[in-house]
Protein backbone atom coordinates (compact mmCIF):
# COMPACT_ATOMS: atom_id res chain seq x y z
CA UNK A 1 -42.92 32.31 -85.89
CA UNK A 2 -41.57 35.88 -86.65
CA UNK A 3 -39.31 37.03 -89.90
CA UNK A 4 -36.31 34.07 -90.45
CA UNK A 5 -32.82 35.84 -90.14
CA UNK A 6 -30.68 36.32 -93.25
CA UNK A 7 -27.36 34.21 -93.56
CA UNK A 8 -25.64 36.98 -95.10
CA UNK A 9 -23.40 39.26 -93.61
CA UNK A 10 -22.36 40.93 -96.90
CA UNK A 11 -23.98 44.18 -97.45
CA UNK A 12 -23.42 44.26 -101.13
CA UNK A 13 -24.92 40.51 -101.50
CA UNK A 14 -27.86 41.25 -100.01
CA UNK A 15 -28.47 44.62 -101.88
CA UNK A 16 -27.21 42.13 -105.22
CA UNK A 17 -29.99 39.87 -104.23
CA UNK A 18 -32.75 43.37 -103.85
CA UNK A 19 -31.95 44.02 -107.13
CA UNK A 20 -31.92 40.73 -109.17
CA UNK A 21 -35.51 40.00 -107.29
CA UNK A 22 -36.33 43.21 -108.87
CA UNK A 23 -35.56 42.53 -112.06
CA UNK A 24 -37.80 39.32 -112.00
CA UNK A 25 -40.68 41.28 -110.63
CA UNK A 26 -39.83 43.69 -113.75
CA UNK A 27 -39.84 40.65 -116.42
CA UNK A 28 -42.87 39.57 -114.77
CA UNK A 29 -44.95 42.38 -114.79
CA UNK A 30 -43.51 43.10 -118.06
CA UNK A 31 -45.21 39.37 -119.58
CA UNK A 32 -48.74 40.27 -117.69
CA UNK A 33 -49.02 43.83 -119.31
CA UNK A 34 -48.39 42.12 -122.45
CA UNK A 35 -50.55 39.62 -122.24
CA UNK A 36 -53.27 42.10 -121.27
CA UNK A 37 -52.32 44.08 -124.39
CA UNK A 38 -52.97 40.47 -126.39
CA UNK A 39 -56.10 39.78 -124.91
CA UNK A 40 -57.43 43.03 -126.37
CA UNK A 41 -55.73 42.79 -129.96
CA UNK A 42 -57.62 39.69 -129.83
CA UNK A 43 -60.82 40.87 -129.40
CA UNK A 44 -60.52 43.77 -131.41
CA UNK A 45 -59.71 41.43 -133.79
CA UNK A 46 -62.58 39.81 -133.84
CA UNK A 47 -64.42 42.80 -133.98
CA UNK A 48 -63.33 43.90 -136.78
CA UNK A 49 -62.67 40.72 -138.60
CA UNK A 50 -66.68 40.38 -138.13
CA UNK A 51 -66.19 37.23 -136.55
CA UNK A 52 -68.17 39.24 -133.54
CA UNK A 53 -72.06 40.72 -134.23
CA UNK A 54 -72.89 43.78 -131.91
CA UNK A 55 -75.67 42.86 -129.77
CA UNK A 56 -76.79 44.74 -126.81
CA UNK A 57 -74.75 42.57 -124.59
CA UNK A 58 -71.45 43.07 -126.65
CA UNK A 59 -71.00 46.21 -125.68
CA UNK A 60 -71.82 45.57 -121.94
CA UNK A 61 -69.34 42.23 -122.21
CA UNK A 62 -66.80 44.99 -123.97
CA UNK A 63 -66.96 47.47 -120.96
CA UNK A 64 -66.06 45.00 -118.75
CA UNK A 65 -63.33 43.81 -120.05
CA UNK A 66 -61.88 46.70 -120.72
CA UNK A 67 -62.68 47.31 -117.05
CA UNK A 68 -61.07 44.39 -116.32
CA UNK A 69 -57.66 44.90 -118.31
CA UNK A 70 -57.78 49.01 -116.60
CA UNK A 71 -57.89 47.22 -113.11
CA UNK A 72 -55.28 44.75 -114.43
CA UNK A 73 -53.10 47.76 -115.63
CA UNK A 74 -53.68 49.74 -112.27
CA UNK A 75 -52.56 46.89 -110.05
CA UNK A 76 -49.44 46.86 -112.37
CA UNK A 77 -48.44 50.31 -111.66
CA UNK A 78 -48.75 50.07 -107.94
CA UNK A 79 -46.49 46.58 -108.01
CA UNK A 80 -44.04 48.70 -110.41
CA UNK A 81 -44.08 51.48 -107.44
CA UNK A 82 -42.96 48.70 -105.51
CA UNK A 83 -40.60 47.06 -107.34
CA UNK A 84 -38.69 50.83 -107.86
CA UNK A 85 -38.74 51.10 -103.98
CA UNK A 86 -37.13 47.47 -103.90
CA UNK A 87 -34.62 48.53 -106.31
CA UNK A 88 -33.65 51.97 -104.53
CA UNK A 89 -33.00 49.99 -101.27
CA UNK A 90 -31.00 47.35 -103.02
CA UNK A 91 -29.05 49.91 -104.98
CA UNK A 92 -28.34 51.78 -101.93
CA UNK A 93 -27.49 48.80 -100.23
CA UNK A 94 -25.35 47.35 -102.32
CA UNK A 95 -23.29 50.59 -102.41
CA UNK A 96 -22.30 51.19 -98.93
């Protein structure tokens, strides 16, 4: 089983079809980093609402999430590398 063939023979379609996967990857990525960016308004939050007592394992369980969301946040940038090398072939695709 190798890589299935494409059915189009339109340049322009398929560099059409680069970018608009693109742009989902974009509004994808764009809904995770915000969700990150909820998860710690939340707990900040709750911090500061003093719905949270600091405890000697608080501030271990607050390291790692905030190691957490900083992995989460890396892995974004390297799919948003990506996604700007998908849209530089589509673009130049589409505009031969």
């Amino acid at each position: 089983m190798g890589i299935p063939a494409l059915s189009t023979t339109n340049p322009s379609t398929l560099g059409n079809m680069l970018l608009q996967s693109a742009a989902y990857f974009q509004a994808s990525s764009a809904k995770f980093a915000s969700a990150e960016g909820e998860k710690l308004q939340a707990i900040v939050a709750a911090i500061t609402g003093g719905d949270v007592t600091f405890t000697d394992g608080t501030f271990t369980t607050l390291s790692t999430i905030n190691s957490d969301i900083q992995l989460a946040i890396g892995a974004l940038s390297n799919l948003e590398n990506l996604i700007m090398q998908k849209v530089a072939a589509g673009t130049q695709i589409y505009n031969r």
